[in-house]
C-alpha atoms as a PDB file:
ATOM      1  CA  UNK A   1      29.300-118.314 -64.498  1.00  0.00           C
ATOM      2  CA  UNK A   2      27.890-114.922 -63.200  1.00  0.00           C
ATOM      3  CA  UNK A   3      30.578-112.109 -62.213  1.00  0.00           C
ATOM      4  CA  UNK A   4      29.999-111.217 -58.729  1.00  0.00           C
ATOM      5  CA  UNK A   5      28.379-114.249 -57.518  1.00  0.00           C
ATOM      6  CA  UNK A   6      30.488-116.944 -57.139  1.00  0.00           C
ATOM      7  CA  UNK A   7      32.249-119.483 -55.033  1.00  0.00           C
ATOM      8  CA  UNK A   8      35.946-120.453 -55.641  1.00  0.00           C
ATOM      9  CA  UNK A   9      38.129-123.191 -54.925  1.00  0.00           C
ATOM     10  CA  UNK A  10      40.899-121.932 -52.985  1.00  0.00           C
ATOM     11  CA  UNK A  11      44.294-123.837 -54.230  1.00  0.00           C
ATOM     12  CA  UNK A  12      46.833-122.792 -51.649  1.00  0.00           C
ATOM     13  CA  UNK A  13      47.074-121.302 -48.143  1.00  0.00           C
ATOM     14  CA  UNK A  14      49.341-120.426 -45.557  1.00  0.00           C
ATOM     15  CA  UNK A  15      50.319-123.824 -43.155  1.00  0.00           C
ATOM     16  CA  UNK A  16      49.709-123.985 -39.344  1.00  0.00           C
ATOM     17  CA  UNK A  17      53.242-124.003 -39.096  1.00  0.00           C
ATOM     18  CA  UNK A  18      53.779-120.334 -40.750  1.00  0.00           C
ATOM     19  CA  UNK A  19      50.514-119.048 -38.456  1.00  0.00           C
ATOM     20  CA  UNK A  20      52.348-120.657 -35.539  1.00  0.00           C
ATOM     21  CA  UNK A  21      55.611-118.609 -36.174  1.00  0.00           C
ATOM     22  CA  UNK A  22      53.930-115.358 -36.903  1.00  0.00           C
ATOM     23  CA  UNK A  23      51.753-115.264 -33.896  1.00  0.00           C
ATOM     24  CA  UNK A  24      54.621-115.136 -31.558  1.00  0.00           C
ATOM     25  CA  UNK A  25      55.829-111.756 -33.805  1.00  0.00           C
ATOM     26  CA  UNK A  26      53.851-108.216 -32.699  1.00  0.00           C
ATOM     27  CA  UNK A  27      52.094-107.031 -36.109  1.00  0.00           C
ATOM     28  CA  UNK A  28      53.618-103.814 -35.706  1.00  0.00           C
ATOM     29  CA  UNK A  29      57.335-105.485 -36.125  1.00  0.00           C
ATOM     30  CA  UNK A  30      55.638-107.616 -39.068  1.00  0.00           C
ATOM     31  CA  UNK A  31      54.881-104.245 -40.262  1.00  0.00           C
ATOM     32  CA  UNK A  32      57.819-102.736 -40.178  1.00  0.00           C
ATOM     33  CA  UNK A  33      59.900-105.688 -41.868  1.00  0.00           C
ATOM     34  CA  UNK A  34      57.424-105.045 -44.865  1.00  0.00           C
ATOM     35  CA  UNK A  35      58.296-101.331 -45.325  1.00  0.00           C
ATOM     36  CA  UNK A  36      55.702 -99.962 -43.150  1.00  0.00           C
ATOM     37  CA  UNK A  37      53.729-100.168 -46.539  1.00  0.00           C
ATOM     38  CA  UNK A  38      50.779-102.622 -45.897  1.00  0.00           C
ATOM     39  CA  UNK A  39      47.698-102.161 -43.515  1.00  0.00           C
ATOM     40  CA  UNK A  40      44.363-102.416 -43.024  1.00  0.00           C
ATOM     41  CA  UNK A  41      43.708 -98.512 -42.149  1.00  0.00           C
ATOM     42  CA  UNK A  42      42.773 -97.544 -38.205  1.00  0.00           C
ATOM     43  CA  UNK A  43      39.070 -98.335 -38.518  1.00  0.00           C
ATOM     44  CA  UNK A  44      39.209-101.535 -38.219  1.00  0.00           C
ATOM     45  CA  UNK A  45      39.978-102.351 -34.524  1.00  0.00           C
ATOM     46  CA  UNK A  46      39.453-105.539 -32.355  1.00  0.00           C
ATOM     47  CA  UNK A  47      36.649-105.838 -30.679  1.00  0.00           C
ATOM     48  CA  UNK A  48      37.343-108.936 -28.305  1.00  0.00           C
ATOM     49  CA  UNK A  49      38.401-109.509 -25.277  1.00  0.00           C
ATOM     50  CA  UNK A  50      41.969-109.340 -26.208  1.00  0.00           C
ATOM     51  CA  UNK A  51      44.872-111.885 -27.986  1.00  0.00           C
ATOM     52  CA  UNK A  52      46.229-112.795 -31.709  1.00  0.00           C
ATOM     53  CA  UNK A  53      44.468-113.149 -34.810  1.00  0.00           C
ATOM     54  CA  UNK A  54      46.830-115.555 -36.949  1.00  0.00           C
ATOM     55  CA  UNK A  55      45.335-117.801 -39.642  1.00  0.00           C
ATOM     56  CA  UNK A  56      44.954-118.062 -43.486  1.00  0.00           C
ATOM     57  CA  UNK A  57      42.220-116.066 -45.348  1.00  0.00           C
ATOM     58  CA  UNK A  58      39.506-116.745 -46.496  1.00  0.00           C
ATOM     59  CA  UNK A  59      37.966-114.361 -48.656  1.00  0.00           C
ATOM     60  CA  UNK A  60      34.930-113.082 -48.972  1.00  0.00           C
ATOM     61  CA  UNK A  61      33.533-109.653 -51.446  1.00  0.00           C
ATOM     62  CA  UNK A  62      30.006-109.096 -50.237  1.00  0.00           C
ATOM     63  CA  UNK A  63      27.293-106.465 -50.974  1.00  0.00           C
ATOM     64  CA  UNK A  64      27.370-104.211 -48.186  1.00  0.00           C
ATOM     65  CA  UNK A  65      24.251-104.969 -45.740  1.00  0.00           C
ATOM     66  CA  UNK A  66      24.097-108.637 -46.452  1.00  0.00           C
ATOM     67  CA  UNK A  67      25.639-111.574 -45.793  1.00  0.00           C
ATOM     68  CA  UNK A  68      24.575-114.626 -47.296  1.00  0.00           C
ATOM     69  CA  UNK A  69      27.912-115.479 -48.764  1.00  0.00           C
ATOM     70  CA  UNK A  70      29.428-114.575 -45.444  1.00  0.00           C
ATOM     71  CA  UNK A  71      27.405-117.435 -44.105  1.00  0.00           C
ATOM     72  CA  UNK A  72      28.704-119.650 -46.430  1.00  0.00           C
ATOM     73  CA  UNK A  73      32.006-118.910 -46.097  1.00  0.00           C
ATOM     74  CA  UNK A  74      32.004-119.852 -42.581  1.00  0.00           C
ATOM     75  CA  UNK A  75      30.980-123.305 -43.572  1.00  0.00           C
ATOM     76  CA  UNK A  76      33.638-123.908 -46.056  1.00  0.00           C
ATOM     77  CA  UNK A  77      35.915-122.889 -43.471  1.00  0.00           C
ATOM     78  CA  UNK A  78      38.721-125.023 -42.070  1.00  0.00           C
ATOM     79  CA  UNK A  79      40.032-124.728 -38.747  1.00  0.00           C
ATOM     80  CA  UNK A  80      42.682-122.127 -38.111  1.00  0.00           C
ATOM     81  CA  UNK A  81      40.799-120.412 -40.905  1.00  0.00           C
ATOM     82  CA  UNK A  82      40.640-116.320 -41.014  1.00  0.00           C
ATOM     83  CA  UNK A  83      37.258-115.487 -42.410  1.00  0.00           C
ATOM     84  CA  UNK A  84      38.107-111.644 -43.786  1.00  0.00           C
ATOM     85  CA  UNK A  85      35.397-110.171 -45.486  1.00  0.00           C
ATOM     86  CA  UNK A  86      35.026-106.846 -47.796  1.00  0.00           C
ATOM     87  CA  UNK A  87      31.740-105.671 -46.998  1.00  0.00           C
ATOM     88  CA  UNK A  88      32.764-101.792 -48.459  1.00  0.00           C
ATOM     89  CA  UNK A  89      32.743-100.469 -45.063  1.00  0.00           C
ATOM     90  CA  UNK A  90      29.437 -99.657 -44.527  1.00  0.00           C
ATOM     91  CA  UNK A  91      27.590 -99.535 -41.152  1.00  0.00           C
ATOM     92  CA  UNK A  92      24.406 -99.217 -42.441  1.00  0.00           C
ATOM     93  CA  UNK A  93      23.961-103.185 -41.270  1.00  0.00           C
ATOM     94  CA  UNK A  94      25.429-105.799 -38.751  1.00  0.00           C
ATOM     95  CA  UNK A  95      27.700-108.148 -41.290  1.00  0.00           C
ATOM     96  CA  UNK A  96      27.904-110.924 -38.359  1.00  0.00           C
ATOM     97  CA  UNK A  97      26.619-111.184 -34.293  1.00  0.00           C
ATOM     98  CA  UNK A  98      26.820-113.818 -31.887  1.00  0.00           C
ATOM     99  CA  UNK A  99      25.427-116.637 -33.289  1.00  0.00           C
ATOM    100  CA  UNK A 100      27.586-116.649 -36.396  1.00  0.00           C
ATOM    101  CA  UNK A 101      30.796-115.842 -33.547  1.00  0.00           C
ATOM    102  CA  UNK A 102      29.112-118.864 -31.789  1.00  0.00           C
ATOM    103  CA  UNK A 103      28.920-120.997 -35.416  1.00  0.00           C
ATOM    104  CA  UNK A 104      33.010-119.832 -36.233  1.00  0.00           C
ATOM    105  CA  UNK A 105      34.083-120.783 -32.383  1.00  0.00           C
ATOM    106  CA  UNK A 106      32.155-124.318 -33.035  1.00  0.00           C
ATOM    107  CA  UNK A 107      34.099-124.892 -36.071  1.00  0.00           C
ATOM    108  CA  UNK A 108      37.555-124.042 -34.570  1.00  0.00           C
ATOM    109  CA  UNK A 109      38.432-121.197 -36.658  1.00  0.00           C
ATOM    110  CA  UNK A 110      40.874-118.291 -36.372  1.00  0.00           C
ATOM    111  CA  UNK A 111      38.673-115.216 -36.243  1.00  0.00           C
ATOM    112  CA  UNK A 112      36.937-113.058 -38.357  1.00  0.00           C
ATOM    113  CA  UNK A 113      37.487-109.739 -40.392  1.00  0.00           C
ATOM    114  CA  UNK A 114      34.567-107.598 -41.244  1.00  0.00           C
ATOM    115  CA  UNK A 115      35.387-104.220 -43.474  1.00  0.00           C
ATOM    116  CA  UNK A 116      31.759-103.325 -42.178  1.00  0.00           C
ATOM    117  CA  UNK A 117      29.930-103.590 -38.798  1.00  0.00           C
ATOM    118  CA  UNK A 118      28.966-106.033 -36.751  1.00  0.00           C
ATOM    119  CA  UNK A 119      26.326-106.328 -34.060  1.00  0.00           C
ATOM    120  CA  UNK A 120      26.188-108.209 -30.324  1.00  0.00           C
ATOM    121  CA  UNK A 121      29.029-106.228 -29.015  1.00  0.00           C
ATOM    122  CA  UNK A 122      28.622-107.279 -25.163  1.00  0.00           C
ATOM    123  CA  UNK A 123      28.689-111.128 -26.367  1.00  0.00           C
ATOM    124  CA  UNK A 124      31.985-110.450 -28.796  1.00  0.00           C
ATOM    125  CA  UNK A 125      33.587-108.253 -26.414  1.00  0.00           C
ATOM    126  CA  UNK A 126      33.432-111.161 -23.315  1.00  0.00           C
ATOM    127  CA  UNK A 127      35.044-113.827 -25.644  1.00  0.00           C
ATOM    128  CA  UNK A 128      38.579-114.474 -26.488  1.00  0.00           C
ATOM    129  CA  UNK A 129      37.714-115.127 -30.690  1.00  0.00           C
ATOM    130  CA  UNK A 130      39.213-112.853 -32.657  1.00  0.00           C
ATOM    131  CA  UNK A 131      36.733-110.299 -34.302  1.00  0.00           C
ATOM    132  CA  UNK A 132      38.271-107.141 -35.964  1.00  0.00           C
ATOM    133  CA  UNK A 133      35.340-104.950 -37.190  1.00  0.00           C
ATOM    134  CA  UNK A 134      35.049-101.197 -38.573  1.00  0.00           C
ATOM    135  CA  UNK A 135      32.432-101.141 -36.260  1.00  0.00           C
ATOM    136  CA  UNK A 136      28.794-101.652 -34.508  1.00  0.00           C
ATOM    137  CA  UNK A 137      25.404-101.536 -35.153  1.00  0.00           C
ATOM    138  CA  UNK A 138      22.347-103.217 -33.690  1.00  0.00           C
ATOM    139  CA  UNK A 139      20.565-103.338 -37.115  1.00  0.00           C
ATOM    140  CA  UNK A 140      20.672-106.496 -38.847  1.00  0.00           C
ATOM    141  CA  UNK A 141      21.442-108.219 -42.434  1.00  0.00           C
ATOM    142  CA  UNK A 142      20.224-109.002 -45.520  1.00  0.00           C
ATOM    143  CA  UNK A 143      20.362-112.554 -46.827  1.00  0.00           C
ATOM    144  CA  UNK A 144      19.858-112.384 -50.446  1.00  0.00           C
ATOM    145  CA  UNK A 145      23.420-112.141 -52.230  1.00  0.00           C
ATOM    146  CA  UNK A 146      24.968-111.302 -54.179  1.00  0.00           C
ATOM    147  CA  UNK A 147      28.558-111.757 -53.476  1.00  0.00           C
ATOM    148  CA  UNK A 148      32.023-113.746 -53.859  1.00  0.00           C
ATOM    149  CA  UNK A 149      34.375-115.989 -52.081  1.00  0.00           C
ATOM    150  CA  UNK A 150      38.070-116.683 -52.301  1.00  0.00           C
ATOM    151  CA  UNK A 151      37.771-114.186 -54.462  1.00  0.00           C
ATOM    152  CA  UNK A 152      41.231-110.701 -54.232  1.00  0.00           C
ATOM    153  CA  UNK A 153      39.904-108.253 -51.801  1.00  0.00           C
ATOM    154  CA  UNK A 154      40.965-104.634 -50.461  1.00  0.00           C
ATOM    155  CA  UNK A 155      40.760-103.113 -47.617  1.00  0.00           C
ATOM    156  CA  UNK A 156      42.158 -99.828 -47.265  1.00  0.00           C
ATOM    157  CA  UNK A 157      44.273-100.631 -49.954  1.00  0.00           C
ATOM    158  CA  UNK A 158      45.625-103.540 -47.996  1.00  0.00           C
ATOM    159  CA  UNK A 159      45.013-106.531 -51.162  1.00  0.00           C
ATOM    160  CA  UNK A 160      43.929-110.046 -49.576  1.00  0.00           C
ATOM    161  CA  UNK A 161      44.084-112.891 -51.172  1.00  0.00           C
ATOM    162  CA  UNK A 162      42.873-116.747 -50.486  1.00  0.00           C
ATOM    163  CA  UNK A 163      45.209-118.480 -48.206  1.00  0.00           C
ATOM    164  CA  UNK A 164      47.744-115.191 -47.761  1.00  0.00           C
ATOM    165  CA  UNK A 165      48.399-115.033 -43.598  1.00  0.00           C
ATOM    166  CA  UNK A 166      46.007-112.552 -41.570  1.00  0.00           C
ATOM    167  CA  UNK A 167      47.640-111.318 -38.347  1.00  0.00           C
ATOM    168  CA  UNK A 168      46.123-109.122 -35.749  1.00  0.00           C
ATOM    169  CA  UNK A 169      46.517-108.074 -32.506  1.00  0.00           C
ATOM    170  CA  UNK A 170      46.191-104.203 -30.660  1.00  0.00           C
ATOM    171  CA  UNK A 171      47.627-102.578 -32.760  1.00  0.00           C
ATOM    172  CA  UNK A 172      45.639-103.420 -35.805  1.00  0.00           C
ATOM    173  CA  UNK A 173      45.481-106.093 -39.229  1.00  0.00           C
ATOM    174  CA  UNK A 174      48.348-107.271 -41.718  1.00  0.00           C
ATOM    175  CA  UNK A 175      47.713-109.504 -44.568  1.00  0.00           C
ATOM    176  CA  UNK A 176      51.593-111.320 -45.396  1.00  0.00           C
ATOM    177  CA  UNK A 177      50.883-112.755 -49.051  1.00  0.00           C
ATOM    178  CA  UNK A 178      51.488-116.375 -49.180  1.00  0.00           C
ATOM    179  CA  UNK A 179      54.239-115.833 -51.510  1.00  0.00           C
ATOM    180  CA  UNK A 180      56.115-113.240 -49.042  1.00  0.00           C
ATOM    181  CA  UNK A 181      55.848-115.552 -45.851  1.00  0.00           C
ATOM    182  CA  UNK A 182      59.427-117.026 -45.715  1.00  0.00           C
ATOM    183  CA  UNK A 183      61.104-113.509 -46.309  1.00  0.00           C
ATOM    184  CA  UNK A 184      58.766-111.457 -44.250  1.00  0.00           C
ATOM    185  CA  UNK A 185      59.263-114.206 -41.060  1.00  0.00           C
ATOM    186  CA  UNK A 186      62.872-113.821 -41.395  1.00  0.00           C
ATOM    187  CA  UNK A 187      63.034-110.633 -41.541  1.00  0.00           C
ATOM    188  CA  UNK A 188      60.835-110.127 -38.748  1.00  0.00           C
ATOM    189  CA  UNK A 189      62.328-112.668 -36.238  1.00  0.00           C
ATOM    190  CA  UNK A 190      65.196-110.666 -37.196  1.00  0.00           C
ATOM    191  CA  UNK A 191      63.423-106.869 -35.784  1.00  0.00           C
ATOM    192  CA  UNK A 192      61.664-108.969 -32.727  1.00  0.00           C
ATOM    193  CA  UNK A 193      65.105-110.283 -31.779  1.00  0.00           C
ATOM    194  CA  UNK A 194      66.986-107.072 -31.829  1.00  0.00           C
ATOM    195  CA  UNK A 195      64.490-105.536 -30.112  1.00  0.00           C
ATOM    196  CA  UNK A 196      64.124-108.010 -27.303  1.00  0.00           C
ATOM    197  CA  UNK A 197      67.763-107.057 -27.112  1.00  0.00           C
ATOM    198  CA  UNK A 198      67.225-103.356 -27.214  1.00  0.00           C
ATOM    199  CA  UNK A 199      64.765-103.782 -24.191  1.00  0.00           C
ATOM    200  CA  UNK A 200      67.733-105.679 -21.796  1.00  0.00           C
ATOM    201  CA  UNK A 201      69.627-102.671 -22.769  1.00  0.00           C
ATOM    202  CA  UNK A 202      66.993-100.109 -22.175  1.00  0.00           C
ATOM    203  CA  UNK A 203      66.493-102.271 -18.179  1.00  0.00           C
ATOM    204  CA  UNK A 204      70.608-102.359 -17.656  1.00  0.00           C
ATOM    205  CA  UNK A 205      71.021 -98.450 -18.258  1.00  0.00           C
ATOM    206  CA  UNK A 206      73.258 -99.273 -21.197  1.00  0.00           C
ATOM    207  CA  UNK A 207      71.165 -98.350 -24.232  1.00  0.00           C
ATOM    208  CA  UNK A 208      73.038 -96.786 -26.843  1.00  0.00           C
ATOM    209  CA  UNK A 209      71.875 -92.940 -27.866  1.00  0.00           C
ATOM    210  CA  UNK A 210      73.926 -91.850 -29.648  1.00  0.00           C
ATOM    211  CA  UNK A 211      72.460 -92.820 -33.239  1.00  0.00           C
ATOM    212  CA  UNK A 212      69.716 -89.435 -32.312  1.00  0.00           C
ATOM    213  CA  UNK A 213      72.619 -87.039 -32.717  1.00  0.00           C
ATOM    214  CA  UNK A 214      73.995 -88.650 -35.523  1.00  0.00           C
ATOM    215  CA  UNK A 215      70.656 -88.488 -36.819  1.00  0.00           C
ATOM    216  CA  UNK A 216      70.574 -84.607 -36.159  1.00  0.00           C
ATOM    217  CA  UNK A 217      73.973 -83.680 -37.735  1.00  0.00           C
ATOM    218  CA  UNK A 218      73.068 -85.605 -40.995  1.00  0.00           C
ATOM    219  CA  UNK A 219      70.383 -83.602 -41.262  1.00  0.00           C
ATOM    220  CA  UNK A 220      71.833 -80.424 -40.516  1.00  0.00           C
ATOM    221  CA  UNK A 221      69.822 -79.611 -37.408  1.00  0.00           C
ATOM    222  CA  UNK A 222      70.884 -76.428 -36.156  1.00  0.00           C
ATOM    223  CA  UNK A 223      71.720 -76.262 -31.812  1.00  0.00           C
ATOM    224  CA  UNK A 224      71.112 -72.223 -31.188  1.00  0.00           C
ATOM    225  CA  UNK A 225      72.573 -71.732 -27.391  1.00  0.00           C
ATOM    226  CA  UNK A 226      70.680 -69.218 -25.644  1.00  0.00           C
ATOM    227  CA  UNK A 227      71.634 -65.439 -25.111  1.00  0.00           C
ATOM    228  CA  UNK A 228      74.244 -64.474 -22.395  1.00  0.00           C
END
């Protein structure tokens, strides 16, 4: 077997029932019913036409210009599938275009993640697939390896695993780890809810304020009333 160029089997992932549940939730209440502690870092934006990227991952670590494995991983693919890929963030080269966009939307996947650049930006941004990128360049890639897939990655710090849930939308990416996806969904159906509540308030005039003085006495803010 040869480190850093290999294909794994990937033994569990998250069900279309879990990416069903989570793509009614905003990432940014996801996020905050995991501590505010996991992210993908601001560079890597959507670059579609707009909607949710839900699916389960599948992982790719490839050398940053090329991508062969990329390629491949788009093959072994099943539908629903989040292809997320580690290319170390380099822009140097296009990681995918639209022809591989136009090979993922054939095989009814969820969308793609490149932590690098990708190229055909007109084509990408006129379709509804989900592509989150770091960003664009018209120079192509390399097809020569080496690389890895369903295989840990990071992005930003944000560790991916094979079959953890990738979620997407505006505001940016979230990886929920397969073994986190019952607590994090209850805890943020729990943050949607209360907001959706906090919203009728906000509409009705009745919104409750007073939690921001609270706030400001338990932290001692001192009020200094202006000279007579």
């Amino acid at each position: 077997m040869t480190a850093g160029f290999r294909i794994f089997e990937r033994t569990r992932k998250a069900t279309a029932g879990d990416v069903q549940k989570f793509a009614a939730i905003p990432v940014a209440n996801i996020s905050d019913s995991m501590s505010r502690m996991t992210a993908a870092g601001a560079r890597l934006r959507p670059l579609h036409a707009g909607g949710k990227l839900a699916g389960a991952a599948i992982t790719v670590k490839s050398r940053p210009g090329d991508n062969l494995m990329v390629h491949k991983a788009l093959d072994l693919a099943e539908p629903g599938d989040v292809v997320v890929v580690d290319a170390g963030g380099d822009m140097s080269n296009a990681i995918i275009g639209e022809l591989m966009v136009a090979h993922a939307i054939r095989r009814q996947l969820g969308g793609i993640v490149i932590n690098g650049a990708v190229r055909d930006l007109d084509a990408i941004q006129a379709g509804s697939f989900p592509v989150f990128a770091a960003g664009v360049t018209h120079r192509g890639p390399y097809k020569d390896g080496p690389g890895e897939i369903n295989v840990p990655i990071a992005i930003d710090g944000m560790v991916i695993c094979p079959g953890d849930l990738m979620v997407g939308d505006s505001d940016g990416l979230l990886c929920v780890p397969f073994d986190d996806l019952a607590a994090v969904y209850a805890a943020a159906k729990a943050k949607n809810d209360a907001e959706a509540e906090q919203m009728a308030a906000i509409a009705a005039g009745s919104s409750d304020r007073s939690w921001i003085d609270a706030a400001l006495g338990r932290l001692q803010c001192e009020f200094v009333k202006a000279r007579p």
